[in-house]
C-alpha atoms as a PDB file:
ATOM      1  CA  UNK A   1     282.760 220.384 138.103  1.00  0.00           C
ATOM      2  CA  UNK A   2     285.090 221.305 134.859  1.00  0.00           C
ATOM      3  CA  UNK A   3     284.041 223.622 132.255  1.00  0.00           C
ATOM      4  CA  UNK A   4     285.200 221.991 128.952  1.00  0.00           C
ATOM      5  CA  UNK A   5     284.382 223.644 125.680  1.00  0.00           C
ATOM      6  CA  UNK A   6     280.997 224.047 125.056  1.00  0.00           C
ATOM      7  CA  UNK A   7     280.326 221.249 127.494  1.00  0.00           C
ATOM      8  CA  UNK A   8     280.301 220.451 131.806  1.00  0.00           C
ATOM      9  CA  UNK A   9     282.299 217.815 132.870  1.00  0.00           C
ATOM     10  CA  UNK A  10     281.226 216.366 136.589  1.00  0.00           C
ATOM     11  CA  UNK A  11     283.345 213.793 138.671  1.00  0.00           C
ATOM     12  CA  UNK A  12     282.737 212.817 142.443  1.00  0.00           C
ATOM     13  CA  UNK A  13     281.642 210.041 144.858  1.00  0.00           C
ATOM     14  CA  UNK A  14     278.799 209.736 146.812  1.00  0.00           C
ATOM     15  CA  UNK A  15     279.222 207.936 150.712  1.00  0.00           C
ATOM     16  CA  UNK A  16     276.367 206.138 152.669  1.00  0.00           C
ATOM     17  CA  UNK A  17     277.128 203.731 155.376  1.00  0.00           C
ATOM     18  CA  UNK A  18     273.825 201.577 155.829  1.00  0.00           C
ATOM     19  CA  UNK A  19     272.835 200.114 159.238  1.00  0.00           C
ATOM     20  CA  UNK A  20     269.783 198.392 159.654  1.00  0.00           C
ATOM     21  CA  UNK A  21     269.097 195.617 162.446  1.00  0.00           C
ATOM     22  CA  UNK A  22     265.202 193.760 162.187  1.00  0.00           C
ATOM     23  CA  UNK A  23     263.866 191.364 164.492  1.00  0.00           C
ATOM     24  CA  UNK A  24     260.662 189.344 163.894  1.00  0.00           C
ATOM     25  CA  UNK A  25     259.185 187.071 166.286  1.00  0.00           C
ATOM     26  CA  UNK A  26     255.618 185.121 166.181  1.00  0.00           C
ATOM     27  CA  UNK A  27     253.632 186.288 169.211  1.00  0.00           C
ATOM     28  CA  UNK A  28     251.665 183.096 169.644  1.00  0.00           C
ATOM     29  CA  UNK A  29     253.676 179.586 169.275  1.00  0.00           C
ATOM     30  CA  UNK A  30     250.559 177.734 167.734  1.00  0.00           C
ATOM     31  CA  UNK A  31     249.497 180.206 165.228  1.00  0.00           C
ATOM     32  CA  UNK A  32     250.868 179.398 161.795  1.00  0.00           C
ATOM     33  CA  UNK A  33     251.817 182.938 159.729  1.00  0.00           C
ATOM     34  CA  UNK A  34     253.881 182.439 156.795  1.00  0.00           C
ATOM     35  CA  UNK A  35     253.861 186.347 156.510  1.00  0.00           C
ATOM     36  CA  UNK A  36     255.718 186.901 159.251  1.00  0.00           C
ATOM     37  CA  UNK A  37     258.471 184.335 160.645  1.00  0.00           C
ATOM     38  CA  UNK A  38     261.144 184.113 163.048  1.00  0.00           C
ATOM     39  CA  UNK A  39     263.670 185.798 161.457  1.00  0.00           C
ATOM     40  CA  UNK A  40     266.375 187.999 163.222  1.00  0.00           C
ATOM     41  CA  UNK A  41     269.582 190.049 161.488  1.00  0.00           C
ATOM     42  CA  UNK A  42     271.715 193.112 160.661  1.00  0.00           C
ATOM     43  CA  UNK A  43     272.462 194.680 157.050  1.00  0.00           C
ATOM     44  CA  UNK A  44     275.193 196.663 157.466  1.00  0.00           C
ATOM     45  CA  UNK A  45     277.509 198.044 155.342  1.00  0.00           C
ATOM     46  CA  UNK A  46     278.809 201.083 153.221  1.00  0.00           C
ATOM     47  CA  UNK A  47     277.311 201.900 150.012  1.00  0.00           C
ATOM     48  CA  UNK A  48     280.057 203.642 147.525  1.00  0.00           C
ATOM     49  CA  UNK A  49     279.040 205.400 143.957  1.00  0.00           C
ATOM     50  CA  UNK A  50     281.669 207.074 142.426  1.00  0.00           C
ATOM     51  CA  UNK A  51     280.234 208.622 139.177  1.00  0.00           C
ATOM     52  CA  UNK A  52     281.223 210.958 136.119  1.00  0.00           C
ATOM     53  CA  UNK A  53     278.917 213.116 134.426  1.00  0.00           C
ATOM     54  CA  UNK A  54     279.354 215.113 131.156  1.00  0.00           C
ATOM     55  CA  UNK A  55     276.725 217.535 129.071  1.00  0.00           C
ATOM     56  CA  UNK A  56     277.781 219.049 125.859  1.00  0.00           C
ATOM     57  CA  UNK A  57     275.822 221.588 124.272  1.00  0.00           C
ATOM     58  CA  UNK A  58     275.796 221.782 120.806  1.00  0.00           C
ATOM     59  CA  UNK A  59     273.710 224.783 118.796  1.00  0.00           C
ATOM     60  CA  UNK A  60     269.919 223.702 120.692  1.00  0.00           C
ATOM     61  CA  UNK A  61     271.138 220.043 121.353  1.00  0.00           C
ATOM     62  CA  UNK A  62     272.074 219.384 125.003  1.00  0.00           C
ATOM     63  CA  UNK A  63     273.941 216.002 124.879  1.00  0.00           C
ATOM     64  CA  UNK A  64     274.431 214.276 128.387  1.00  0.00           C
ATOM     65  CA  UNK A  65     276.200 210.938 129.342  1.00  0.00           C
ATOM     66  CA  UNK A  66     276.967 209.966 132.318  1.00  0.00           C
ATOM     67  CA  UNK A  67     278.300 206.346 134.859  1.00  0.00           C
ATOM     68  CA  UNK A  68     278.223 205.085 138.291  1.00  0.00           C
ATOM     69  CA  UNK A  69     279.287 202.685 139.943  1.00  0.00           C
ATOM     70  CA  UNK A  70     277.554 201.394 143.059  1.00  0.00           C
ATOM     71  CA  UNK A  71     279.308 198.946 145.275  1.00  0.00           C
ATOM     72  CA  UNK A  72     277.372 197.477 148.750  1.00  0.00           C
ATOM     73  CA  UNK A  73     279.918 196.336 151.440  1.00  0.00           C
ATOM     74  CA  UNK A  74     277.189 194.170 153.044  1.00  0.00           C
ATOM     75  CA  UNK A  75     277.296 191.478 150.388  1.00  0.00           C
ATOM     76  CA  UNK A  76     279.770 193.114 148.010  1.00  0.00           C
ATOM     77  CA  UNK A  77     277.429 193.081 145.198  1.00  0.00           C
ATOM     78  CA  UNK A  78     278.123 195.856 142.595  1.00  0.00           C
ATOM     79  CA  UNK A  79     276.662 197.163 139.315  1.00  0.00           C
ATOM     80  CA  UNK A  80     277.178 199.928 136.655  1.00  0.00           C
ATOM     81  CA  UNK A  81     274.773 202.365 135.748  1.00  0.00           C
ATOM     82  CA  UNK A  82     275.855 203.850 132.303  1.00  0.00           C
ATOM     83  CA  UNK A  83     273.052 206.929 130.949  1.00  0.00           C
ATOM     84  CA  UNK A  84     272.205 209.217 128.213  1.00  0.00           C
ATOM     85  CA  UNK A  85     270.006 211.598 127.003  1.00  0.00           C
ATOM     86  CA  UNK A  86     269.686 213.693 123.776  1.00  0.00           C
ATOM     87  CA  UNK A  87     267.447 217.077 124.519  1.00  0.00           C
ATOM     88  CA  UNK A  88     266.622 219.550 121.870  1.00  0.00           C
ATOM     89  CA  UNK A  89     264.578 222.622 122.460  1.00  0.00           C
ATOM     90  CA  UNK A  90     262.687 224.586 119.698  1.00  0.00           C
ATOM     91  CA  UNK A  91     260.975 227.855 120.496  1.00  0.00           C
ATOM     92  CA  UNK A  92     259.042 226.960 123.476  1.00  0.00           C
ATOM     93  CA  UNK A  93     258.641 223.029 123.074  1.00  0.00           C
ATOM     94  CA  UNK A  94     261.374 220.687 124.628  1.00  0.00           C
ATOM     95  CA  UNK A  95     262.393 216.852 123.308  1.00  0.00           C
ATOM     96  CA  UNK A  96     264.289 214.580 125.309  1.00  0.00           C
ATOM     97  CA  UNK A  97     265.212 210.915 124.434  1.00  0.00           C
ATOM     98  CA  UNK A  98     267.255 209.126 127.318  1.00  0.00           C
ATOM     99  CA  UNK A  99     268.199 205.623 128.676  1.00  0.00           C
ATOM    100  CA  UNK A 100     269.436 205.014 132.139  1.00  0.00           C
ATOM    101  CA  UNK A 101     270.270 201.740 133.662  1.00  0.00           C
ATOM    102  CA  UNK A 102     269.621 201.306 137.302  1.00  0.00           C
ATOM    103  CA  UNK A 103     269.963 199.041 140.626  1.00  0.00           C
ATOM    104  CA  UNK A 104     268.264 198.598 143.446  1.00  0.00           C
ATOM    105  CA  UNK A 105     269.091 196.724 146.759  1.00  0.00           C
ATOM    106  CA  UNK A 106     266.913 194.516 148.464  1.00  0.00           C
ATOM    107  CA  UNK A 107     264.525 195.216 151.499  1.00  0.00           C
ATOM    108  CA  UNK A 108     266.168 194.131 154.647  1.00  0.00           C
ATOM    109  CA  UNK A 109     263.184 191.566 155.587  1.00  0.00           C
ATOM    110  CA  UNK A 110     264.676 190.036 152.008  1.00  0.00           C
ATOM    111  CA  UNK A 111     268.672 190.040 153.153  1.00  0.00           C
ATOM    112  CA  UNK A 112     268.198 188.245 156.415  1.00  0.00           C
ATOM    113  CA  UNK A 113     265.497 185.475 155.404  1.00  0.00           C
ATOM    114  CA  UNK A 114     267.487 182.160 155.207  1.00  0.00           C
ATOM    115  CA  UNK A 115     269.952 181.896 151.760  1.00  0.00           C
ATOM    116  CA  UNK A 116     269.286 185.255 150.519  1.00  0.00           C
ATOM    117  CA  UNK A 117     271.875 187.572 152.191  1.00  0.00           C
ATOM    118  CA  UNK A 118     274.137 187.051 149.028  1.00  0.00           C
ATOM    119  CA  UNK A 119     271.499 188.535 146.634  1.00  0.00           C
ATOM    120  CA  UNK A 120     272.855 190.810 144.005  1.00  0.00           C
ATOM    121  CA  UNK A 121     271.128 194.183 143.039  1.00  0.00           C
ATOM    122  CA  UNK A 122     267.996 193.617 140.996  1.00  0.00           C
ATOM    123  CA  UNK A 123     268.710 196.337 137.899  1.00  0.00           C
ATOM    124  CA  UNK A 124     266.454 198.345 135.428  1.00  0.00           C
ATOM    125  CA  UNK A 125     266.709 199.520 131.948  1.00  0.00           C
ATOM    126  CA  UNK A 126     264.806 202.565 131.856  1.00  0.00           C
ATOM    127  CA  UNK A 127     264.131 203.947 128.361  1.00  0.00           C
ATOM    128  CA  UNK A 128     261.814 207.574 128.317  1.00  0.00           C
ATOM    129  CA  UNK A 129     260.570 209.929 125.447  1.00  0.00           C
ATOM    130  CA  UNK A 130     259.603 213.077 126.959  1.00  0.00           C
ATOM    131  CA  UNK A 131     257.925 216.365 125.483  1.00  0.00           C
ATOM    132  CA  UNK A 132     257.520 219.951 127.438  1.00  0.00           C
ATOM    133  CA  UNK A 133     256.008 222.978 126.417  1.00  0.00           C
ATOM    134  CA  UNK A 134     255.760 226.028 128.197  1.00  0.00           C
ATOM    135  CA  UNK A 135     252.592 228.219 126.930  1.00  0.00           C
ATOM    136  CA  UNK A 136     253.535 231.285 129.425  1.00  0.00           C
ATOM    137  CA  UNK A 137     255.069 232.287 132.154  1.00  0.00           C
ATOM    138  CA  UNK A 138     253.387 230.287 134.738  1.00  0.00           C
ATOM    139  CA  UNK A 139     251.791 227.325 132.778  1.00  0.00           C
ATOM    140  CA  UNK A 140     253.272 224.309 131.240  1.00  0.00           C
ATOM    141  CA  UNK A 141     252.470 220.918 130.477  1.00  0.00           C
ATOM    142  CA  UNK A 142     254.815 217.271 130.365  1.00  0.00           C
ATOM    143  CA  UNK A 143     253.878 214.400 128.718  1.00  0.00           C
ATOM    144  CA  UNK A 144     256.304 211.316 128.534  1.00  0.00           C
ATOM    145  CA  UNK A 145     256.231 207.566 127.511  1.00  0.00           C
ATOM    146  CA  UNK A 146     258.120 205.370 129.227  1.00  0.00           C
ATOM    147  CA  UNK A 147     259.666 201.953 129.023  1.00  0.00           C
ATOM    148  CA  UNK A 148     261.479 200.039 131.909  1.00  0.00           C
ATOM    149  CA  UNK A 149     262.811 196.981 131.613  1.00  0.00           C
ATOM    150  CA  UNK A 150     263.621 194.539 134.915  1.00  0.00           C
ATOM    151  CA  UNK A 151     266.315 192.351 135.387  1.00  0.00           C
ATOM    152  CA  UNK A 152     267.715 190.184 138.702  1.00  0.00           C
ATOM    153  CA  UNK A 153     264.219 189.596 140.282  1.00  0.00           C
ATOM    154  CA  UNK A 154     264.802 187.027 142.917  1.00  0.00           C
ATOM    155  CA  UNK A 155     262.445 184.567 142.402  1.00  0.00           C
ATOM    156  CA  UNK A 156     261.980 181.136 143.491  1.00  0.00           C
ATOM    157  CA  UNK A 157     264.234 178.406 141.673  1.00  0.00           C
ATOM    158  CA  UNK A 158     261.935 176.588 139.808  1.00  0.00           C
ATOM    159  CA  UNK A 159     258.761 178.195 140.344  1.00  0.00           C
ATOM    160  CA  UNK A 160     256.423 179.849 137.551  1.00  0.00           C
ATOM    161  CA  UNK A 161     254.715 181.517 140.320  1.00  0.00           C
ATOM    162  CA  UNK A 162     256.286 183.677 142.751  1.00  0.00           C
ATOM    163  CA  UNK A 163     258.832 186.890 142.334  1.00  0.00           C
ATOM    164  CA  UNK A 164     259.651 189.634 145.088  1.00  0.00           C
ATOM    165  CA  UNK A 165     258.456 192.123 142.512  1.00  0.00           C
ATOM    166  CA  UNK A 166     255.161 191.856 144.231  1.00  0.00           C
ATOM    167  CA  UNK A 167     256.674 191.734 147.590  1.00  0.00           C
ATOM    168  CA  UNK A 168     254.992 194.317 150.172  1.00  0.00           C
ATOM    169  CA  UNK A 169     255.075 194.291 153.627  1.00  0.00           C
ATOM    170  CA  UNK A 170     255.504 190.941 153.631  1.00  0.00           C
ATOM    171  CA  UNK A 171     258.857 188.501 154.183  1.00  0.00           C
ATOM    172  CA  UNK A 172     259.962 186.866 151.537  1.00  0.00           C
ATOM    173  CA  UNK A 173     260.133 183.168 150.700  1.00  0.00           C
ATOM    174  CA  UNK A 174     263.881 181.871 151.263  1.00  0.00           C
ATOM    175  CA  UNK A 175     266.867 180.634 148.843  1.00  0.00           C
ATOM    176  CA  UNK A 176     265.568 182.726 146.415  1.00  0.00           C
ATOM    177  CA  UNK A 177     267.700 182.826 142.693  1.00  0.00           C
ATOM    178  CA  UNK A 178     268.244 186.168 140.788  1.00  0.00           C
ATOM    179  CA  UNK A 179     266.649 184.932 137.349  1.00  0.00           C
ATOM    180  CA  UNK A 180     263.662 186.892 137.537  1.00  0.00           C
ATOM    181  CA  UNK A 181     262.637 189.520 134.917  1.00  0.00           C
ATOM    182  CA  UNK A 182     259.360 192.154 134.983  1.00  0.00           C
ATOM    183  CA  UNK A 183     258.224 195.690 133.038  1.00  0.00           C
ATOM    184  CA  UNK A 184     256.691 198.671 133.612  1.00  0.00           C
ATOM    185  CA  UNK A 185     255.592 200.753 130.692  1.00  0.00           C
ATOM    186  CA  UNK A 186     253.132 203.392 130.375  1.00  0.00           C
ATOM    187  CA  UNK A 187     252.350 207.133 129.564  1.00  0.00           C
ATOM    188  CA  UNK A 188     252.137 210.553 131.838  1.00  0.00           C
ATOM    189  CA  UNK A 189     251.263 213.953 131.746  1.00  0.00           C
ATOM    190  CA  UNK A 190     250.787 216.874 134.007  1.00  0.00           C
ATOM    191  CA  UNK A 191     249.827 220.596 133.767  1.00  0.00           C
ATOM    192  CA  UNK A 192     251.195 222.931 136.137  1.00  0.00           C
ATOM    193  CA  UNK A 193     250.477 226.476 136.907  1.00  0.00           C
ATOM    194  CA  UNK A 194     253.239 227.426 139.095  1.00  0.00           C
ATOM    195  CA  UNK A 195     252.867 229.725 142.366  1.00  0.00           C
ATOM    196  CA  UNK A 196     252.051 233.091 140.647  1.00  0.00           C
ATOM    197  CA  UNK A 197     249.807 235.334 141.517  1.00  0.00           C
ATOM    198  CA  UNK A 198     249.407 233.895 144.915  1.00  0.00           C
ATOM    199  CA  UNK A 199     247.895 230.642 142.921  1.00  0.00           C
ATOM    200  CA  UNK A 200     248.852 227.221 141.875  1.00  0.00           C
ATOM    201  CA  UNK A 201     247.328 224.023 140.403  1.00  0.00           C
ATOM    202  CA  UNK A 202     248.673 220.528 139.056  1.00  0.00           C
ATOM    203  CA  UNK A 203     246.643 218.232 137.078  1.00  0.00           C
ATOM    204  CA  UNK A 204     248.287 214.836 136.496  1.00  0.00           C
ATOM    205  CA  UNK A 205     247.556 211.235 135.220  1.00  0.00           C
ATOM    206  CA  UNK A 206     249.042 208.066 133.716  1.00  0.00           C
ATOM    207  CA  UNK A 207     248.013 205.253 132.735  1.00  0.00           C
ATOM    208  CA  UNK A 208     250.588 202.545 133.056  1.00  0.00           C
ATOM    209  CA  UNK A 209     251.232 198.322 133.427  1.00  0.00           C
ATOM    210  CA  UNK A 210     252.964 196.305 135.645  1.00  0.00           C
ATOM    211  CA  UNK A 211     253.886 192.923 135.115  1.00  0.00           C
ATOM    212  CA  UNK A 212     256.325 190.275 136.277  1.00  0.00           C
ATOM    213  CA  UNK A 213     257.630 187.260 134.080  1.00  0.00           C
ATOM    214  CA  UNK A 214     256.170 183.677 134.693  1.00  0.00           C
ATOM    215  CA  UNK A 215     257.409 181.111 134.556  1.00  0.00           C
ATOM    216  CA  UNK A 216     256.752 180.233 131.028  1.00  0.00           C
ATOM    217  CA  UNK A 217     257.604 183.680 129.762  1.00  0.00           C
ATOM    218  CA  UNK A 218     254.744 184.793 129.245  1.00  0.00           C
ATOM    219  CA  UNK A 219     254.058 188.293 131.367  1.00  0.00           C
ATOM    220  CA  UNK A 220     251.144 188.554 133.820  1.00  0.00           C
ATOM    221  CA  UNK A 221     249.852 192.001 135.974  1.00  0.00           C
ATOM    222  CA  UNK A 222     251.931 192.456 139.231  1.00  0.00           C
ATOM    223  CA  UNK A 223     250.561 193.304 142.300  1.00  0.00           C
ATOM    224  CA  UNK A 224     251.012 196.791 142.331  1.00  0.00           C
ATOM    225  CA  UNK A 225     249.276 197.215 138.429  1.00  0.00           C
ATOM    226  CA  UNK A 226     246.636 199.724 139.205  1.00  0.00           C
ATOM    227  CA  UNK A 227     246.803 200.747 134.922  1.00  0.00           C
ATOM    228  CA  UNK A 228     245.811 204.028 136.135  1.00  0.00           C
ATOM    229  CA  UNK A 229     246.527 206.948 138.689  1.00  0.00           C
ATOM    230  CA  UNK A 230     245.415 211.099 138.654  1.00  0.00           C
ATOM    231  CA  UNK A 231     245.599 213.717 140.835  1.00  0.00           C
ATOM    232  CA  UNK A 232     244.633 217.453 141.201  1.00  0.00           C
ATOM    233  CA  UNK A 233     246.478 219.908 143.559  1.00  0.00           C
ATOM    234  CA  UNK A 234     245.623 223.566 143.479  1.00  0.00           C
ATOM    235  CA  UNK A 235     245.553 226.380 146.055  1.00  0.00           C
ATOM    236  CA  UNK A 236     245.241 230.010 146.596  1.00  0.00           C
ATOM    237  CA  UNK A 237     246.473 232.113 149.165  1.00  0.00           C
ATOM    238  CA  UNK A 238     245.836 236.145 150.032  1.00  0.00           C
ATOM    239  CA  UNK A 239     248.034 238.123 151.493  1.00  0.00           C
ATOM    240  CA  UNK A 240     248.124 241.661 154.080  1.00  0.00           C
ATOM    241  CA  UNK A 241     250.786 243.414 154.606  1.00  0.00           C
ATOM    242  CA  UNK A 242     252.852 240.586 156.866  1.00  0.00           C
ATOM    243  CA  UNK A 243     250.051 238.243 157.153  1.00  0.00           C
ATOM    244  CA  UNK A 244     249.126 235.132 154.535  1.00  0.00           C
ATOM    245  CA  UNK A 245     245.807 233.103 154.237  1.00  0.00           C
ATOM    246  CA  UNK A 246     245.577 229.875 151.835  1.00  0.00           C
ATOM    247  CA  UNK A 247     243.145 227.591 151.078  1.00  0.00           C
ATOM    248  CA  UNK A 248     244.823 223.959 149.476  1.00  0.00           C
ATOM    249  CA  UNK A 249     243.003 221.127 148.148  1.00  0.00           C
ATOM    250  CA  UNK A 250     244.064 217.946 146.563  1.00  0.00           C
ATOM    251  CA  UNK A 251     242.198 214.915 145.352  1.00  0.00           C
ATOM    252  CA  UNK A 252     244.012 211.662 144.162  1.00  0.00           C
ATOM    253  CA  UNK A 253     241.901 208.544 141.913  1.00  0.00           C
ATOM    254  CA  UNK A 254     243.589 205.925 141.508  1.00  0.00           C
ATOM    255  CA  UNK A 255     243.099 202.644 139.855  1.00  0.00           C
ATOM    256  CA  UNK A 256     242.785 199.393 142.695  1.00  0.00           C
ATOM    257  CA  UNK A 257     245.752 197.338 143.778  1.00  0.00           C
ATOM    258  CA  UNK A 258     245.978 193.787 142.840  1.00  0.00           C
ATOM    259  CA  UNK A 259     245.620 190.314 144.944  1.00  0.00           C
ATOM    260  CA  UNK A 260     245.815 186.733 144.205  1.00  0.00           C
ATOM    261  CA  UNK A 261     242.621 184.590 144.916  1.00  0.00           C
ATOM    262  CA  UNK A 262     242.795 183.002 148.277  1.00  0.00           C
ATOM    263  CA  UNK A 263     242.787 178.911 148.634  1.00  0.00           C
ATOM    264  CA  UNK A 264     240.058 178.190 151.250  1.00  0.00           C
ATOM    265  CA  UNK A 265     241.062 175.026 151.695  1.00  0.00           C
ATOM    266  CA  UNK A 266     244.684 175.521 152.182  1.00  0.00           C
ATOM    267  CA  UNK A 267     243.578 178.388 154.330  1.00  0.00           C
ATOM    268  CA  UNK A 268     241.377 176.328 156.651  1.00  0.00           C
ATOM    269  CA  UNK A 269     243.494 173.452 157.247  1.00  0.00           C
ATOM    270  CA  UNK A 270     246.646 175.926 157.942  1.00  0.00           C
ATOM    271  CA  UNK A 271     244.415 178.499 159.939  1.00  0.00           C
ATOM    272  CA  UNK A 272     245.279 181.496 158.381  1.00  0.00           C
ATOM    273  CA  UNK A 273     244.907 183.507 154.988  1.00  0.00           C
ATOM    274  CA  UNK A 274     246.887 181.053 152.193  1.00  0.00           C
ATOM    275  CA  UNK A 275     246.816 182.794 148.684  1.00  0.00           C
ATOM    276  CA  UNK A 276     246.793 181.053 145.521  1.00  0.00           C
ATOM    277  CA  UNK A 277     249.769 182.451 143.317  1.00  0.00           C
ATOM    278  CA  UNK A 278     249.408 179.790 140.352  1.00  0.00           C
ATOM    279  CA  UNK A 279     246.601 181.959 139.211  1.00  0.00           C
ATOM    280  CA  UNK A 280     248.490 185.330 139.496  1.00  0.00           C
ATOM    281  CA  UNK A 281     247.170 188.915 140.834  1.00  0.00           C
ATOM    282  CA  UNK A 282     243.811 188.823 138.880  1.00  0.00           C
ATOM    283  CA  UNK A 283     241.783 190.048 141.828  1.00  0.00           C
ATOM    284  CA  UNK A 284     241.792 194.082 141.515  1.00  0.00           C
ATOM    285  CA  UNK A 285     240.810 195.370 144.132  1.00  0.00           C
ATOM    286  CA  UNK A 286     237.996 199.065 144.135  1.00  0.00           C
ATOM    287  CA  UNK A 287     239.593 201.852 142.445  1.00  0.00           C
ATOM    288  CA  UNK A 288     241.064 204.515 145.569  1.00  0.00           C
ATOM    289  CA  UNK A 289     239.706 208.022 145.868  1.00  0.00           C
ATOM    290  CA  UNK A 290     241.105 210.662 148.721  1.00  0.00           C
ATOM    291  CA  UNK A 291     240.416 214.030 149.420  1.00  0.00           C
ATOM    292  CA  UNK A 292     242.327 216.658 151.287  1.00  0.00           C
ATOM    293  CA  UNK A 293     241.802 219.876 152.397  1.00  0.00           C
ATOM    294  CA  UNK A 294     244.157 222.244 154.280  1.00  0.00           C
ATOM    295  CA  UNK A 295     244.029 225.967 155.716  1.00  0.00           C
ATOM    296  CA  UNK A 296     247.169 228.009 156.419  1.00  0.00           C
ATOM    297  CA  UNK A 297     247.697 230.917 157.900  1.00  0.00           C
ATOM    298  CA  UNK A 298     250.644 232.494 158.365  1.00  0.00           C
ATOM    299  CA  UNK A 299     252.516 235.903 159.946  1.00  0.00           C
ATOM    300  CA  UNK A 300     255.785 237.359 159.074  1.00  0.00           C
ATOM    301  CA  UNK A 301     258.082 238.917 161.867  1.00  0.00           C
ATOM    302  CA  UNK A 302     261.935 239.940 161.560  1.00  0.00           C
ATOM    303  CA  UNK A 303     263.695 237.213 162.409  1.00  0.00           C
ATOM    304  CA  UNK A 304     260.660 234.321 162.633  1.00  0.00           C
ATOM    305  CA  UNK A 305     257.767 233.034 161.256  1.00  0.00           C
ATOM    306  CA  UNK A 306     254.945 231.639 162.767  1.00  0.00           C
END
């Protein structure tokens, strides 16, 4: 890190060396699972990003730009990741306007599934507008909307129907092409009470969509397009002398993954679960409610904590 002017100026490279070895056989020779094939392999490889950051601050402007560069060994795919952001702060309310571009490698279940293991990074333009205001000490509240644009899906050459954006658990079809594209876009806020006063709460929620080009162009809901999530975390805590006792609850509600309809006749004749993809996720499945409730209790000593 160099102080320059009125700005920061940033400059290093991050290491990871990547080893991951998956082997996938069907237990039964007779049963048919398209889910799960033979499929055996290593990714391996070291992951470089050198990057440079710099923030200039100019009167209640904070200007920040920054690149990496990401480079995997396995396949020697590579990318750049250029991003900005323009923050401006005004009594006790905070703007921020910001792009980043960003890439992702594939799930290992993806590399070593016949003719993919040359797959470049799928990338993301990410564009956010983001407002903060802080009301006290302890309270605030972020709202954003956000804007993310997908690039270098694999998909399958050809096919209107299928892209790994809606890949899961699941293995991946082979020889797949990076000429994909998808979006997410959507809106967020939370309200936060930080830990004073031996109490805390967080209310969130978003409402958001998912969606994955076809093959037309036109965009349809991906498999993960729930359009809406919330959440509330809160918990209190009481303290004696070296002893502390807290009471934490969260609940999450969240809107229902998605599915494709399932062709029973395909499914019959094949003997197991065949999905039909020509008519896209349009099967949502019930909205998902959990609750959670912990108790704590905890006692200082010099030197530990138990």
């Amino acid at each position: 890190v160099h102080k320059i002017s009125n700005g920061l100026l940033e400059a290093g490279v991050v290491a990871d060396y990547l080893d991951n070895e998956m082997d996938v056989s069907t237990i039964t020779p007779l049963y048919i699972d398209s889910f799960y094939p033979n499929a055996s392999g290593t990714v391996n490889g070291m992951l470089w990003q050198p990057y440079a950051n710099w923030t200039h601050y100019v009167g209640k402007l904070t200007l920040n730009a920054g690149m990496r560069y990401v480079n995997f060994g396995y396949n020697n795919t590579d990318a750049l990741e250029p991003r900005v952001s323009v923050s401006g702060n005004l009594d006790k309310n905070s703007i921020t306007l910001s792009y980043a571009a960003t890439s992702q490698w594939q799930q290992v279940q993806t590399y070593i599934t016949q003719g993919n293991n040359q797959l470049p990074f799928t990338k993301s333009n990410q564009f956010a507008l983001e407002w903060r205001r802080k009301f006290n000490t302890d309270i605030s509240v972020v709202s954003s909307i956000y804007y993310h644009e997908l690039n270098n899906v694999p998909i399958v050459s050809g096919s209107a129907n299928y892209s790994l954006i809606n890949q899961w658990e699941d293995f991946p079809r082979g020889n797949l092409v990076s000429e994909g594209k998808g979006k997410n876009y959507g809106i967020e806020a939370f309200v936060e009470k930080r830990f004073y006063e031996n109490l805390y709460f967080i209310v969130s929620g978003s409402a958001y969509k998912s969606q994955y080009q076809n093959g037309d162009a036109s965009y349809r809901d991906s498999r993960f397009s729930g359009d809406f999530t919330s959440s509330f975390l809160a918990g209190k805590e009481w303290k004696k002398t070296t002893k502390t006792f807290g009471i934490h609850a969260r609940v999450l509600y969240s809107g229902g993954l998605r599915q494709a309809p399932i062709d029973e006749f395909a499914s019959s004749l094949l003997g197991t679960t065949v999905y039909d993809l020509t008519q896209g996720y349009r099967i949502q499945l019930p909205n998902y409610f959990r609750s959670d409730l912990r108790v704590s209790w905890r006692k200082d000593k010099p030197g530990y904590t138990r």
